[in-house]
Structures are given as structure tokens and as C-alpha cells.
Protein backbone atom coordinates (compact mmCIF):
# COMPACT_ATOMS: atom_id res chain seq x y z
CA UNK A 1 -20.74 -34.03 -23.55
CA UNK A 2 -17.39 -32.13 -23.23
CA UNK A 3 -19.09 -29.14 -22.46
CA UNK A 4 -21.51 -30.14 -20.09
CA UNK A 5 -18.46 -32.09 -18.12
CA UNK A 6 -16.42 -28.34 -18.51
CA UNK A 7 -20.06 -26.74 -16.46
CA UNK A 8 -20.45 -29.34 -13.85
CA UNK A 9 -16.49 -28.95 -12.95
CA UNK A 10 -16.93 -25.35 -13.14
CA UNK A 11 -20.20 -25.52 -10.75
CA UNK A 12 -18.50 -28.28 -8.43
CA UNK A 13 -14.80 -25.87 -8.41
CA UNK A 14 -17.45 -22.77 -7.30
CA UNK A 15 -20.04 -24.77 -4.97
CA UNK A 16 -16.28 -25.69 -3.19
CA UNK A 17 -15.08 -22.49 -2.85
CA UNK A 18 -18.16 -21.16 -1.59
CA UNK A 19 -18.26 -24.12 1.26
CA UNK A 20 -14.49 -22.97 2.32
CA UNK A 21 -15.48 -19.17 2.03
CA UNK A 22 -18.64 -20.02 4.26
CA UNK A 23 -16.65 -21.86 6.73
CA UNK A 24 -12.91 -20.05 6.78
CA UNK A 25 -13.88 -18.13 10.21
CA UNK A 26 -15.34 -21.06 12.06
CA UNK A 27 -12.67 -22.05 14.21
CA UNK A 28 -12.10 -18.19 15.22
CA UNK A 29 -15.88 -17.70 15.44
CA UNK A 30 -15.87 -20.50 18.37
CA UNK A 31 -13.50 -18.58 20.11
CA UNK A 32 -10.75 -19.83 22.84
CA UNK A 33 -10.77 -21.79 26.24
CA UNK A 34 -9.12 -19.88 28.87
CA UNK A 35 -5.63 -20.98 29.96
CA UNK A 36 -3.26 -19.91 32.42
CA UNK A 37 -4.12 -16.89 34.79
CA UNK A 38 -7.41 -16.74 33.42
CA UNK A 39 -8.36 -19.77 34.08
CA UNK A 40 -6.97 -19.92 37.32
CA UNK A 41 -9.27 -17.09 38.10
CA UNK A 42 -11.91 -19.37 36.80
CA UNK A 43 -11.02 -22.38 38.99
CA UNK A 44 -11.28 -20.26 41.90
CA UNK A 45 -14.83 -18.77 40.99
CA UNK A 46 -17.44 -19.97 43.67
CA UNK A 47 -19.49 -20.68 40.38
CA UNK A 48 -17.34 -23.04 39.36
CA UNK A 49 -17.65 -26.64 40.15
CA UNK A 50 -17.04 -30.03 38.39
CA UNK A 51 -15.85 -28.17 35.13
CA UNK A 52 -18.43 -25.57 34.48
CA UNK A 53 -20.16 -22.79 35.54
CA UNK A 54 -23.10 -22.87 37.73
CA UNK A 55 -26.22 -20.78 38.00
CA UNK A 56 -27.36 -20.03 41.67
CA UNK A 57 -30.92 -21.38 41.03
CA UNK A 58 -30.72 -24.91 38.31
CA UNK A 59 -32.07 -24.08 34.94
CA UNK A 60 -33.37 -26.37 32.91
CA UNK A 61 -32.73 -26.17 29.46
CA UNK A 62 -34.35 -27.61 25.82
CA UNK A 63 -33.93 -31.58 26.44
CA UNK A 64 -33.51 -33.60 23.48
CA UNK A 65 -36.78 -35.03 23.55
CA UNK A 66 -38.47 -32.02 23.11
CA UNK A 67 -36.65 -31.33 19.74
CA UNK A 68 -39.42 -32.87 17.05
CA UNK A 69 -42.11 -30.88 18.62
CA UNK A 70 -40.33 -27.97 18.32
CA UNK A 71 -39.13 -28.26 14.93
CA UNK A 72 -42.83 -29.14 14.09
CA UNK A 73 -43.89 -25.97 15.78
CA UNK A 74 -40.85 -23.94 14.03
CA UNK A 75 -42.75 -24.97 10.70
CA UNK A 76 -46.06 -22.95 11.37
CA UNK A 77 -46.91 -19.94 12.21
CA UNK A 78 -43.51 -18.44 10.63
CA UNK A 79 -45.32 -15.83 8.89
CA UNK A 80 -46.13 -14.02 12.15
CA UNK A 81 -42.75 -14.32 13.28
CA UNK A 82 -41.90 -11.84 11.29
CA UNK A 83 -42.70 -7.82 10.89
CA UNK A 84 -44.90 -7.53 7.66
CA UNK A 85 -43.47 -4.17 6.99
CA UNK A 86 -39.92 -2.93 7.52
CA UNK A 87 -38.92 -2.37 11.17
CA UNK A 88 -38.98 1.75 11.38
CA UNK A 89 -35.06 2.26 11.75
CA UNK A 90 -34.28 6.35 13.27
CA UNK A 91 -31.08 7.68 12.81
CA UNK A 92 -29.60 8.20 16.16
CA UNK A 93 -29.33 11.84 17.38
CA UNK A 94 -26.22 12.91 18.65
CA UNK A 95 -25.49 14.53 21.91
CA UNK A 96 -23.63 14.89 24.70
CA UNK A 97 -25.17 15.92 28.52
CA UNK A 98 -22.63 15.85 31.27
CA UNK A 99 -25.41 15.85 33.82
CA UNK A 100 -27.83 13.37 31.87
CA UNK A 101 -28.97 9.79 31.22
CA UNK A 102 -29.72 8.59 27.70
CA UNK A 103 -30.43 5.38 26.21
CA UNK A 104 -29.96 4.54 22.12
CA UNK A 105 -31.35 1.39 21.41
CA UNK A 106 -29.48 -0.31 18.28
CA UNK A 107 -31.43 -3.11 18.24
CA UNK A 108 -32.01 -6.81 20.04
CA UNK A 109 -29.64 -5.89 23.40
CA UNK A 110 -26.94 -3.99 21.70
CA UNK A 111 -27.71 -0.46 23.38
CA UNK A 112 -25.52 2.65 24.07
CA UNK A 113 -25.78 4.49 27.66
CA UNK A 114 -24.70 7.56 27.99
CA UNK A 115 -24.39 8.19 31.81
CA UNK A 116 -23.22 11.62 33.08
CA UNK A 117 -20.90 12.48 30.05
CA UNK A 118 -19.66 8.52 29.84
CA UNK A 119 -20.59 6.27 26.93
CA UNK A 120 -20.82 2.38 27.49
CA UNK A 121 -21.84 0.35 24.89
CA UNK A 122 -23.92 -3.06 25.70
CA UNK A 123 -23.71 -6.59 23.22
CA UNK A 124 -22.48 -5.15 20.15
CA UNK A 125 -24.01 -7.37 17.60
CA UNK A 126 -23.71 -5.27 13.88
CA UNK A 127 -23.26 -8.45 11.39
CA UNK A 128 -26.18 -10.00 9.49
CA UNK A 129 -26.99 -13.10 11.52
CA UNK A 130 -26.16 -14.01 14.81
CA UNK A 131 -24.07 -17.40 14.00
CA UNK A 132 -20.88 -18.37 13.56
CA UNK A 133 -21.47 -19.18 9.47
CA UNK A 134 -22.13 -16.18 6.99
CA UNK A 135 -24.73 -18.09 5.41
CA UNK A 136 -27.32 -19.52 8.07
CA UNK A 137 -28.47 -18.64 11.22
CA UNK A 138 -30.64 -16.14 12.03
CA UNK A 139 -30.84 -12.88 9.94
CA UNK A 140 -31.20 -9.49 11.05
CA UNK A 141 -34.72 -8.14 10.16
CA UNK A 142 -33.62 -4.66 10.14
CA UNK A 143 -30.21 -2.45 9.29
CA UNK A 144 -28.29 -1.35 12.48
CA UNK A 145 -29.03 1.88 12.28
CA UNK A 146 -26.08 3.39 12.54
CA UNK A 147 -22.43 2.02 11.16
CA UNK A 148 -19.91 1.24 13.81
CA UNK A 149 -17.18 3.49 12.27
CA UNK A 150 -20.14 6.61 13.13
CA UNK A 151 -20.50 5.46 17.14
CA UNK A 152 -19.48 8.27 19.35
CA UNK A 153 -16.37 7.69 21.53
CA UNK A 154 -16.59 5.04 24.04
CA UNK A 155 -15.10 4.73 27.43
CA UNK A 156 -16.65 1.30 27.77
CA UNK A 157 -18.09 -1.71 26.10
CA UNK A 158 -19.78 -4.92 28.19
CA UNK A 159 -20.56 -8.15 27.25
CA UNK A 160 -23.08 -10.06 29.26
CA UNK A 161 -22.43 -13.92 27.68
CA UNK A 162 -20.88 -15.39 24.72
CA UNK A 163 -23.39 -16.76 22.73
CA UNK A 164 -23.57 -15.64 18.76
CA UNK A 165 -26.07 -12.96 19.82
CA UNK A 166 -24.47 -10.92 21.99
CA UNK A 167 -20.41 -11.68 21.26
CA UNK A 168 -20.07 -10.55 17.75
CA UNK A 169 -16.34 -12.06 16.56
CA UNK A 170 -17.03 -9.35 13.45
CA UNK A 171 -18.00 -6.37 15.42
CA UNK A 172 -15.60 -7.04 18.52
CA UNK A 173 -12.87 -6.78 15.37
CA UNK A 174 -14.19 -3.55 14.00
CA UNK A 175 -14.37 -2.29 17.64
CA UNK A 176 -11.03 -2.55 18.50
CA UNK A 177 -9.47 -0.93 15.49
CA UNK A 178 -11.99 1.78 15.73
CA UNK A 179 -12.47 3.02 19.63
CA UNK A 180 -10.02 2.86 21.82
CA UNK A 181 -12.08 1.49 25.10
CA UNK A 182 -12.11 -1.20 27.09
CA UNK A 183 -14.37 -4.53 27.51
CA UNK A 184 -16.04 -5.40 30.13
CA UNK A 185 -16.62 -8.86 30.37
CA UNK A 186 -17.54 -12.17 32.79
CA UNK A 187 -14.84 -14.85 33.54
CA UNK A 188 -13.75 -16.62 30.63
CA UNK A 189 -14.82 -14.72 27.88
CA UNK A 190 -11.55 -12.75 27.69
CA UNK A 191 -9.75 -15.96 25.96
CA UNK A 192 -12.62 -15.44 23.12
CA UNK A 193 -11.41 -11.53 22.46
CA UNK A 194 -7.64 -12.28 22.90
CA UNK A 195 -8.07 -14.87 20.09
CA UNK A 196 -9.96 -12.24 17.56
CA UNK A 197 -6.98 -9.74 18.76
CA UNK A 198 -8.22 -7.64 21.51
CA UNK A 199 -4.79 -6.67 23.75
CA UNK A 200 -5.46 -8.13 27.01
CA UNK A 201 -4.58 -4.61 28.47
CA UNK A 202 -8.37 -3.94 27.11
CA UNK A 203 -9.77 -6.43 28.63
CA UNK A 204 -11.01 -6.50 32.34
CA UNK A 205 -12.96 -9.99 33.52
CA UNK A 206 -15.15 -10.03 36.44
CA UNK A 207 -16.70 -12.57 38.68
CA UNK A 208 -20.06 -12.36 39.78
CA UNK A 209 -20.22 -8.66 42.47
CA UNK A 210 -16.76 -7.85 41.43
CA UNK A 211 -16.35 -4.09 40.19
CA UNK A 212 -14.01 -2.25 38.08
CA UNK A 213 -13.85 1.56 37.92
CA UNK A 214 -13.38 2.73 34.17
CA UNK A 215 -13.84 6.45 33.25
CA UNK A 216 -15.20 7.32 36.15
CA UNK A 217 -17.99 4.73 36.11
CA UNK A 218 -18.24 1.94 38.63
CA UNK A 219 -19.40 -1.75 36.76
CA UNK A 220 -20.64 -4.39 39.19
CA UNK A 221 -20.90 -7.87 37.02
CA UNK A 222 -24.40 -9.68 38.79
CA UNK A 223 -25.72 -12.61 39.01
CA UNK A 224 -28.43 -14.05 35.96
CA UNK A 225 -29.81 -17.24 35.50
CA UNK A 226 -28.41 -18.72 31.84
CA UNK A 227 -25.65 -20.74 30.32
CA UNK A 228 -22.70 -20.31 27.86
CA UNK A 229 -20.97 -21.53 24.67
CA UNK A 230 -19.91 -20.68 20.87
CA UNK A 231 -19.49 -25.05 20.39
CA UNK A 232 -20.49 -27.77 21.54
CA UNK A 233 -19.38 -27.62 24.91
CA UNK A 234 -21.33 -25.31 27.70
CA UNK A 235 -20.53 -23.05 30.44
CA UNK A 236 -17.38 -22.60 30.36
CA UNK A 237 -17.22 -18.92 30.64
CA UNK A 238 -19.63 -16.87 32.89
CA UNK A 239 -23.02 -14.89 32.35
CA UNK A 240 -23.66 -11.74 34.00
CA UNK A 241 -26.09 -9.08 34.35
CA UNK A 242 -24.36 -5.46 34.61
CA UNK A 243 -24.78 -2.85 37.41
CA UNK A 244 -23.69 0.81 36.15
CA UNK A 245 -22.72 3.00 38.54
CA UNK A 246 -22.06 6.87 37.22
CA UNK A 247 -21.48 9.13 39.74
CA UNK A 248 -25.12 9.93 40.71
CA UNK A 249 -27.41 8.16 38.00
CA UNK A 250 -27.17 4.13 38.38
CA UNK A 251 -28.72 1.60 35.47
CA UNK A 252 -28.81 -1.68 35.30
CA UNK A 253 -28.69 -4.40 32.47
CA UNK A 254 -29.98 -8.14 32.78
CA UNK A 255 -28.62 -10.02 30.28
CA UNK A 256 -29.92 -12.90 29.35
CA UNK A 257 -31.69 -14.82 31.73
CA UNK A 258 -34.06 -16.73 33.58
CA UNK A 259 -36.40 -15.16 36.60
CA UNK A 260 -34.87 -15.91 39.79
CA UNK A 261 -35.10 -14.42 43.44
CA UNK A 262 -31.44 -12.76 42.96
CA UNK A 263 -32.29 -10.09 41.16
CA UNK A 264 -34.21 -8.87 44.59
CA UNK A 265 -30.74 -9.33 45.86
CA UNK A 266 -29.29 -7.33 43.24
CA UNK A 267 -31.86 -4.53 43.82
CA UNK A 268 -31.45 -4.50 47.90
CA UNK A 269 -27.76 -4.55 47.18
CA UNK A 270 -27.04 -2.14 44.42
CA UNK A 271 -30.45 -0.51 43.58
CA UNK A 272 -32.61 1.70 43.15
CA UNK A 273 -31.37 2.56 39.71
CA UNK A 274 -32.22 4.93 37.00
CA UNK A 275 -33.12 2.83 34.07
CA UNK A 276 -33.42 -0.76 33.45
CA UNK A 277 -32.66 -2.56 30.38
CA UNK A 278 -34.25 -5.79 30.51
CA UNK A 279 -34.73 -8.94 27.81
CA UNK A 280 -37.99 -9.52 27.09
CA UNK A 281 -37.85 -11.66 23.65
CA UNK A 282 -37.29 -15.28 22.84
CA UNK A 283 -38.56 -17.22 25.33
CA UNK A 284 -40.67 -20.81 25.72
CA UNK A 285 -42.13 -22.73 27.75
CA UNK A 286 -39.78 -25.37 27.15
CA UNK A 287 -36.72 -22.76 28.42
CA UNK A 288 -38.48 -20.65 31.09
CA UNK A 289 -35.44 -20.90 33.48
CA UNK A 290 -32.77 -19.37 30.41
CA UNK A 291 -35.04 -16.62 28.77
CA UNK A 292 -37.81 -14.31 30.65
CA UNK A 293 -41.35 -14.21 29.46
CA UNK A 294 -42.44 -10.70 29.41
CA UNK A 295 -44.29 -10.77 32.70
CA UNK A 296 -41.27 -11.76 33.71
CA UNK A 297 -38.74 -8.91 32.72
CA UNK A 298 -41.28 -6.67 34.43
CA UNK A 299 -40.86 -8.26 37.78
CA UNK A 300 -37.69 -8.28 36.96
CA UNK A 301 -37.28 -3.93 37.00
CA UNK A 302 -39.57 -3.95 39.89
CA UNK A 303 -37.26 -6.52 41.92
CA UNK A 304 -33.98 -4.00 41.14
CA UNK A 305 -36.37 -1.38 41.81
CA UNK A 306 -35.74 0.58 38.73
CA UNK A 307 -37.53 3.89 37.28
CA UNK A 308 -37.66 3.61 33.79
CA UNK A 309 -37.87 0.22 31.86
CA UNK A 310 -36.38 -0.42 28.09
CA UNK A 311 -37.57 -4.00 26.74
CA UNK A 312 -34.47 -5.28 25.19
CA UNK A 313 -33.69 -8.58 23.29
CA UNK A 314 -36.37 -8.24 20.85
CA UNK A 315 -37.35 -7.54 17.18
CA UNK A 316 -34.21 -8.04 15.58
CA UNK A 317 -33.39 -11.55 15.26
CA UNK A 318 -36.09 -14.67 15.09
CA UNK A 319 -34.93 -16.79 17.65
CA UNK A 320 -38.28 -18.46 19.32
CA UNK A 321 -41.52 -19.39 18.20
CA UNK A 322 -43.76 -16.36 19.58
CA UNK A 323 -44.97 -13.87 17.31
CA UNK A 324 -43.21 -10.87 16.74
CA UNK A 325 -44.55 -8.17 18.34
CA UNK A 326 -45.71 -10.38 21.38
CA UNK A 327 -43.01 -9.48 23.45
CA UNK A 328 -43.71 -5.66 22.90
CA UNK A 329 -46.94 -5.97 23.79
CA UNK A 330 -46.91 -8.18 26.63
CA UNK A 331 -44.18 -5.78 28.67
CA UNK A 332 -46.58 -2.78 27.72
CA UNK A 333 -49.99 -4.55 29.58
CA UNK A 334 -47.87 -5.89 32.35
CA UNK A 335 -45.98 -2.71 32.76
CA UNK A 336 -49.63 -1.05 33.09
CA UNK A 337 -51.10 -3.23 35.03
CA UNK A 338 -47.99 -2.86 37.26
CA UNK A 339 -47.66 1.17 37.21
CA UNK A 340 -43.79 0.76 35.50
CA UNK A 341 -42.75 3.46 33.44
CA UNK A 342 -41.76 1.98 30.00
CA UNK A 343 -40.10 3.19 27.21
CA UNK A 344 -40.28 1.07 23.72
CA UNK A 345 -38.49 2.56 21.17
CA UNK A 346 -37.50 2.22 17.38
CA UNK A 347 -34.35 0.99 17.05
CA UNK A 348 -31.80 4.17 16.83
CA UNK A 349 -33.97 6.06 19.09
CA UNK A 350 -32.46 8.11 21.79
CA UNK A 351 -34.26 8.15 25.00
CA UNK A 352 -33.62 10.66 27.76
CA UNK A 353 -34.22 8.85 30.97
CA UNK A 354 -35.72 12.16 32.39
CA UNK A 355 -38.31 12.58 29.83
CA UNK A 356 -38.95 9.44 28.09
CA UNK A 357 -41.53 9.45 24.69
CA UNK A 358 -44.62 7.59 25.38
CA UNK A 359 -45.44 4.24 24.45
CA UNK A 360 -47.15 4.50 21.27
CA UNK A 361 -47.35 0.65 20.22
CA UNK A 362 -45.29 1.46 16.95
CA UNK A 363 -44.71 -2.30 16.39
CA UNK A 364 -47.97 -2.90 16.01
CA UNK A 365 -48.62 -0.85 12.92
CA UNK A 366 -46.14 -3.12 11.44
CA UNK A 367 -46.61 -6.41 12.64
């Protein structure tokens, strides 16, 4: 009896330390509610009103109700949510063009851009699930494919919202020991870095069509149609989408969001651009106004008037109910019947704007 008492004190002693191990980061991982001159800046934002953020056009979002049918939805159909094979990871190819445009996609929207000689890195997202616990949420289906500590130089890195899949607490940390540039980021989201230990002198907030000039490269933060929030509270801090301005080649970034007329704006305003990086993945009909369907993020490059298209915010994390490879294929018919140049490629591939690999429906060898 003595013994087994010793083994369930043992077990109870380790189940403990594994619950204060699982959550000893949580109160960084929700990051930090701007104060002072940052939230004065906030106050003053004409999306700002009654204590939050507002989008141009009203989104609706996942209503209570609805949360039974799609938990009983989230119980079938999970095999095809997933790749049955491992996602092909490439090793990305180094180079360096002073005159060119090149896209690496890491994997869901964490991308690097190299625009005339200047690297910007989008949603840096390199830990194993996109949560703030280390043991649920959703889990990467594939290795980044290449460690941060390998990443070229940066002059920039931009954040488009604060949610667990696109502000990393883990890889914002890493970044700032290892590079040495600045983030880009919308109003509010500054307090989150300055609380993981980014020096505010690296960190540059932007309303909606405010620039900044870094390296040589002109960012424009845009309008998208989405919300915010590491907690329980929401909108707080600002989404964007992200005009990129080198000094000839333009592209342009959506973020997460919703279809809305402003992204004709943004195109009248700021296009024609280059390249378009647009989400395509994890969408619903019961959030149509916070996440694109595919048809969607094709309009989308066609409203910014953009040359080449790169689906983004896919195949990487599980976070909706569609299949897999849906999204893929989806942007590819719409993006034919349309006459859009596309681009799809395996995470870690580097595509050259200029002379972009054809589609070759990869995914679906794997799916």
C-alpha cells in the first residue's frame, strides 16, 4: 500500500509540474494593453470608437449559438483535414538580386520578400502550434523549413494582427536577439513586443494609410476586414493589410480578412503592384466577413490589381473545417477562370516574381 501511495504522489508531484511548465508563459503569451503614448495614438485613431477597433464594413463573427454545430462538424471529416503524406518541405535557395522580386514561402502567411536588394519578412510564426499553451492548439503539419538562426539579414519584419497565428511571442524572441531589424506593426500591437522585450526603438506602429520609410522601402499599413486579441477581450489593437513599396517593384499583403470594397480602394490608391500575397485558407460560412473563401482572395488580387498571386494562409495549421487541399485548389480554378497568374508553391520555395514555376497541383499528390 506504501508503495502504491509513494507512485500516485510521484505521478500527482509530475502531472503538477507539467500543468505549471504548460502554463508558465501564459500571461506573457497574452501580451500587453497599450498605455501612455501608445495608446494615446490609439484614442485618436478614426478606427477607434467606444473602446475598440472598428472595421470599415461590420463583420460578423462565430455567434455563440452556432458553437454545437460546429463542434459536431469539427468531429467528422477530420481525416481529410489533414495531408495523408508529409507536406513536401524545399530548402530555401539563397540569393540576393538588387534589381529583382522574390518570394520564399515558409509556410501558412509567414513569407520572406526580397524586393530590390531589401528583405522583409511577413507573420513569423516558427513554434509548433499557434496558441498560447505548448501543449494544445493547433500543430504545425510540417517543419519550417528553414531555422530562424539561418534567415538572411532583414531590414524589415511586419505583422498584420495579433492573433496566435501570425504574432509568435517565441519567434518575435528569437528575432530580436538574432537580426537586428525593425517591426512593422498596426496600432497597439507594439505594447505586445515591448512586453516579450523588443526595444521600442524597433518598433514603428501605424494607423491605417500611414507609411514609414525603412531601408529604402516605403510600408503603407491598409485597411482589412478582421478583428484582434491574444485573451478574452477583442480589438484592442489594429489589423492591417501591408502595401510594399521598393523603389520600382510594389507588393502587397492582405492579412487576414474578410472581402470588402476597400481593397478596390487600396488598388486605385496604391496599386498596380508586382505580387500579391493573399489568404486563402480557413474560412466558413459561419465567418465569411473575417476569413476569405478562395474565390474571394482572387477578387481580392484583381481589386489591387496585382500581377502575380501567392495563396497564403494555408496548409500549415488546421484551423477550419474544409479539407486540406481545398483552398489550393479552389484559388487555382478561380484564378483560371479569371486569367490571374498564380504561383502555389512548397513551402521553402523561392519564387522569382519575373518567372514564376507553374502550377503543378503538388498538394494534390498528397492530400
Amino acid at each position: 500500500m506504501a508503495k502504491r501511495a509513494r507512485t500516485r504522489t510521484v505521478m500527482a508531484l509530475a502531472l503538477g509540474a507539467a500543468a505549471v511548465w504548460a502554463v508558465r508563459d501564459l500571461p506573457a503569451q497574452l501580451g500587453a494593453r497599450a498605455r501612455g503614448s501608445r495608446r494615446a495614438r490609439i484614442e485618436a485613431s478614426p478606427q477607434f470608437s467606444e473602446g475598440k477597433f472598428r472595421n470599415t464594413v461590420p463583420a460578423s463573427q462565430v455567434t455563440v449559438a452556432s458553437v454545437p454545430r460546429l463542434a459536431a462538424a469539427a468531429a467528422t471529416g477530420r481525416d481529410a483535414r489533414r495531408p495523408h503524406q508529409p507536406v513536401p518541405v524545399v530548402s530555401p535557395a539563397a540569393g540576393a538580386d538588387p534589381q529583382g522580386l522574390h518570394v520564399t514561402w515558409y509556410g501558412h502567411s509567414s513569407a520572406l520578400v526580397e524586393i530590390e536588394g531589401r528583405r522583409i519578412l511577413l507573420d513569423p510564426v516558427w513554434s509548433d502550434r499557434c496558441s498560447p499553451s505548448r501543449l494544445t492548439g493547433p500543430r504545425r503539419l510540417h517543419e519550417p523549413p528553414i531555422p530562424l538562426r539561418e534567415l538572411p539579414s532583414l531590414d524589415a519584419v511586419v505583422i498584420s494582427h495579433d492573433h496566435y497565428d501570425h504574432l509568435d511571442m517565441v519567434t518575435i524572441q528569437n528575432l530580436v536577439d538574432l537580426q537586428a531589424a525593425p517591426f512593422l506593426v498596426p496600432l497597439g500591437v507594439g505594447a505586445h513586443l515591448e512586453r516579450w522585450g523588443v526595444p521600442a526603438t524597433r518598433i514603428i506602429e501605424l494607423d491605417w494609410h500611414e507609411k514609414a520609410k525603412v531601408a529604402g522601402v516605403e510600408f503603407v499599413a491598409t485597411p482589412a476586414r478582421h478583428f484582434s486579441g491574444r485573451g478574452f477581450s477583442r480589438d484592442e489593437t489594429l489589423w492591417a493589410s501591408w502595401v510594399i513599396n521598393g523603389p520600382t517593384r510594389k507588393a502587397f499583403y492582405s492579412g487576414d480578412t474578410g472581402y470588402f470594397p476597400g481593397f478596390a480602394e487600396i488598388g486605385a490608391e496604391y496599386g498596380p503592384f508586382d505580387v500579391t500575397l493573399v489568404q486563402v485558407g480557413a474560412y466558413g460560412d459561419q465567418w465569411p466577413d473575417i476569413h476569405m473563401f478562395p474565390e474571394d482572395g482572387v477578387a481580392v488580387h484583381v481589386d489591387v490589381h496585382g500581377g502575380l498571386m501567392i495563396p497564403v494562409h494555408w496548409a500549415t495549421f488546421n484551423l477550419a473545417l474544409h479539407d486540406w487541399a481545398e483552398p489550393a485548389d479552389r484559388t487555382w480554378r478561380e484564378a483560371k477562370a479569371r486569367d490571374v497568374r498564380l504561383a502555389i508553391p512548397r513551402p521553402g520555395e523561392r519564387v522569382d516574381v519575373d518567372n514564376p514555376p507553374a502550377v503543378d497541383g503538388w498538394w494534390q499528390q498528397i492530400a
